[in-house]
Protein backbone atom coordinates (compact mmCIF):
# COMPACT_ATOMS: atom_id res chain seq x y z
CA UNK A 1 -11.29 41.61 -94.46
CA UNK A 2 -9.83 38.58 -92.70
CA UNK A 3 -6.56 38.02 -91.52
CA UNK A 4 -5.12 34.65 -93.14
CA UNK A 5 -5.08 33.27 -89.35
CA UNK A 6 -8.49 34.10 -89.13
CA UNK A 7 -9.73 32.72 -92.57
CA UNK A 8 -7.81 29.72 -91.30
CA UNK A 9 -10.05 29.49 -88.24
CA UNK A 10 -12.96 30.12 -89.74
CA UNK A 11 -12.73 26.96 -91.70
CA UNK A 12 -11.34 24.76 -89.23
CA UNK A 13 -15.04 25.98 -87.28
CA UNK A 14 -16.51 25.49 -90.05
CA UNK A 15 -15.26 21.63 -90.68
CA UNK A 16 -16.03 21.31 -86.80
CA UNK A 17 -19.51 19.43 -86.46
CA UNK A 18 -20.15 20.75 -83.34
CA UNK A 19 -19.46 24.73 -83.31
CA UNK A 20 -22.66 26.33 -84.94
CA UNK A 21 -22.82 28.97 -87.74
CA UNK A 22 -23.64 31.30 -84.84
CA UNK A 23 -20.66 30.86 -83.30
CA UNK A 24 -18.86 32.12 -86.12
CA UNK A 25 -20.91 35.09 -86.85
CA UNK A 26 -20.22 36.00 -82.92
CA UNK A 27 -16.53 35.54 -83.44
CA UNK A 28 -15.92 36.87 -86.67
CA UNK A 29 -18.64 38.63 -87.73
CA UNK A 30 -19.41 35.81 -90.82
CA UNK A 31 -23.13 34.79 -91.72
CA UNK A 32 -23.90 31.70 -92.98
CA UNK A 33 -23.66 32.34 -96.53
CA UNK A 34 -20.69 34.37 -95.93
CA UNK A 35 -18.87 31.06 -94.29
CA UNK A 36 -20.16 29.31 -97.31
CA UNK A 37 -19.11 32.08 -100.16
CA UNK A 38 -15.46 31.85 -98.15
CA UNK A 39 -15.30 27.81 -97.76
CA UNK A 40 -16.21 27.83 -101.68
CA UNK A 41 -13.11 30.59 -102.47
CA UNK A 42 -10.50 28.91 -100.25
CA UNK A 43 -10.93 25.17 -100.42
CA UNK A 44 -10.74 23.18 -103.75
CA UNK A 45 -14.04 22.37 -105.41
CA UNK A 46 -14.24 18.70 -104.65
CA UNK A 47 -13.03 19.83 -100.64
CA UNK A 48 -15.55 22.27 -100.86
CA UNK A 49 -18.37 19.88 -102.29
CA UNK A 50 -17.65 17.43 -99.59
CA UNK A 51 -18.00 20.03 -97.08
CA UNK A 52 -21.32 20.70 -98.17
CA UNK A 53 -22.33 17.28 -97.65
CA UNK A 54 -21.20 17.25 -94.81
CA UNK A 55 -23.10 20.02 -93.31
CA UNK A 56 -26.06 20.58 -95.34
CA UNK A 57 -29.09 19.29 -93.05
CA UNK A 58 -26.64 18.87 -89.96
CA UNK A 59 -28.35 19.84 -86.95
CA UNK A 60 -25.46 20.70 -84.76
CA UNK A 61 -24.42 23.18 -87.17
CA UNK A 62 -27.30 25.59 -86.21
CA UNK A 63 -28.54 26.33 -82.84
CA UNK A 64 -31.68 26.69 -83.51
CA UNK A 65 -32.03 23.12 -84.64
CA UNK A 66 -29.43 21.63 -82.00
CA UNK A 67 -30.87 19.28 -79.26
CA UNK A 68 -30.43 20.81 -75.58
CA UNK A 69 -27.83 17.90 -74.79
CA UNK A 70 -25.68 19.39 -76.94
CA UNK A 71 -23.96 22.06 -74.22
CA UNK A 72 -20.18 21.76 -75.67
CA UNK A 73 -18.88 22.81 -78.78
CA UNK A 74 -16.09 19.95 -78.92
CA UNK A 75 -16.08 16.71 -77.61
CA UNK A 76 -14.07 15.89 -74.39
CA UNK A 77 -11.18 14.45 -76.00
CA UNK A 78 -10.48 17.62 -78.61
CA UNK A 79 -7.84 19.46 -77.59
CA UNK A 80 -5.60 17.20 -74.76
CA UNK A 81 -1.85 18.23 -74.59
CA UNK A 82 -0.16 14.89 -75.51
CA UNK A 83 2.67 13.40 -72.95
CA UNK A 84 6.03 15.05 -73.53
CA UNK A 85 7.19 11.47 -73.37
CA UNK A 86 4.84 10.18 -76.26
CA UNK A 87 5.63 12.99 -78.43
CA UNK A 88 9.80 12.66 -78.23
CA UNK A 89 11.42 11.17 -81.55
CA UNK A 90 14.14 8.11 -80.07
């Protein structure tokens, strides 16, 4: 049983283009159809139907289908720490 952090994770991974249902499974132990069985529980059905769109057929979500260029699981911009001067309220 997941943690709510965890479930949390799992489907911010899952909404991630680039991280691969493997990488899930490694992390957390989910299969495929498990991510799928807990997108379809926790989002809303329209969220969830949209997320299946999205990734049905998408190669980067599967390494097996992934190109070899594809060595990161985010792009280079994911992830910066913004300026402490940019992110003050004046």
């Amino acid at each position: 049983m997941l943690e709510h952090y965890d479930k949390s994770r799992v489907i911010e991974m899952a909404w991630e283009d680039r991280t691969p249902f493997e990488a899930i499974e490694i992390l957390y132990g989910l299969t495929e159809p498990q991510v799928i069985r807990l997108m379809r529980q926790e989002l809303k059905s329209k969220t969830f139907k949209n997320w299946r769109c999205r990734v049905s057929g998408r190669k980067t979500k599967h390494l097996s289908k992934r190109s070899e260029a594809v060595s990161r699981s985010h792009c280079m911009s994911q992830y910066k720490v913004k300026s402490a001067n940019k992110s003050k309220a004046r």
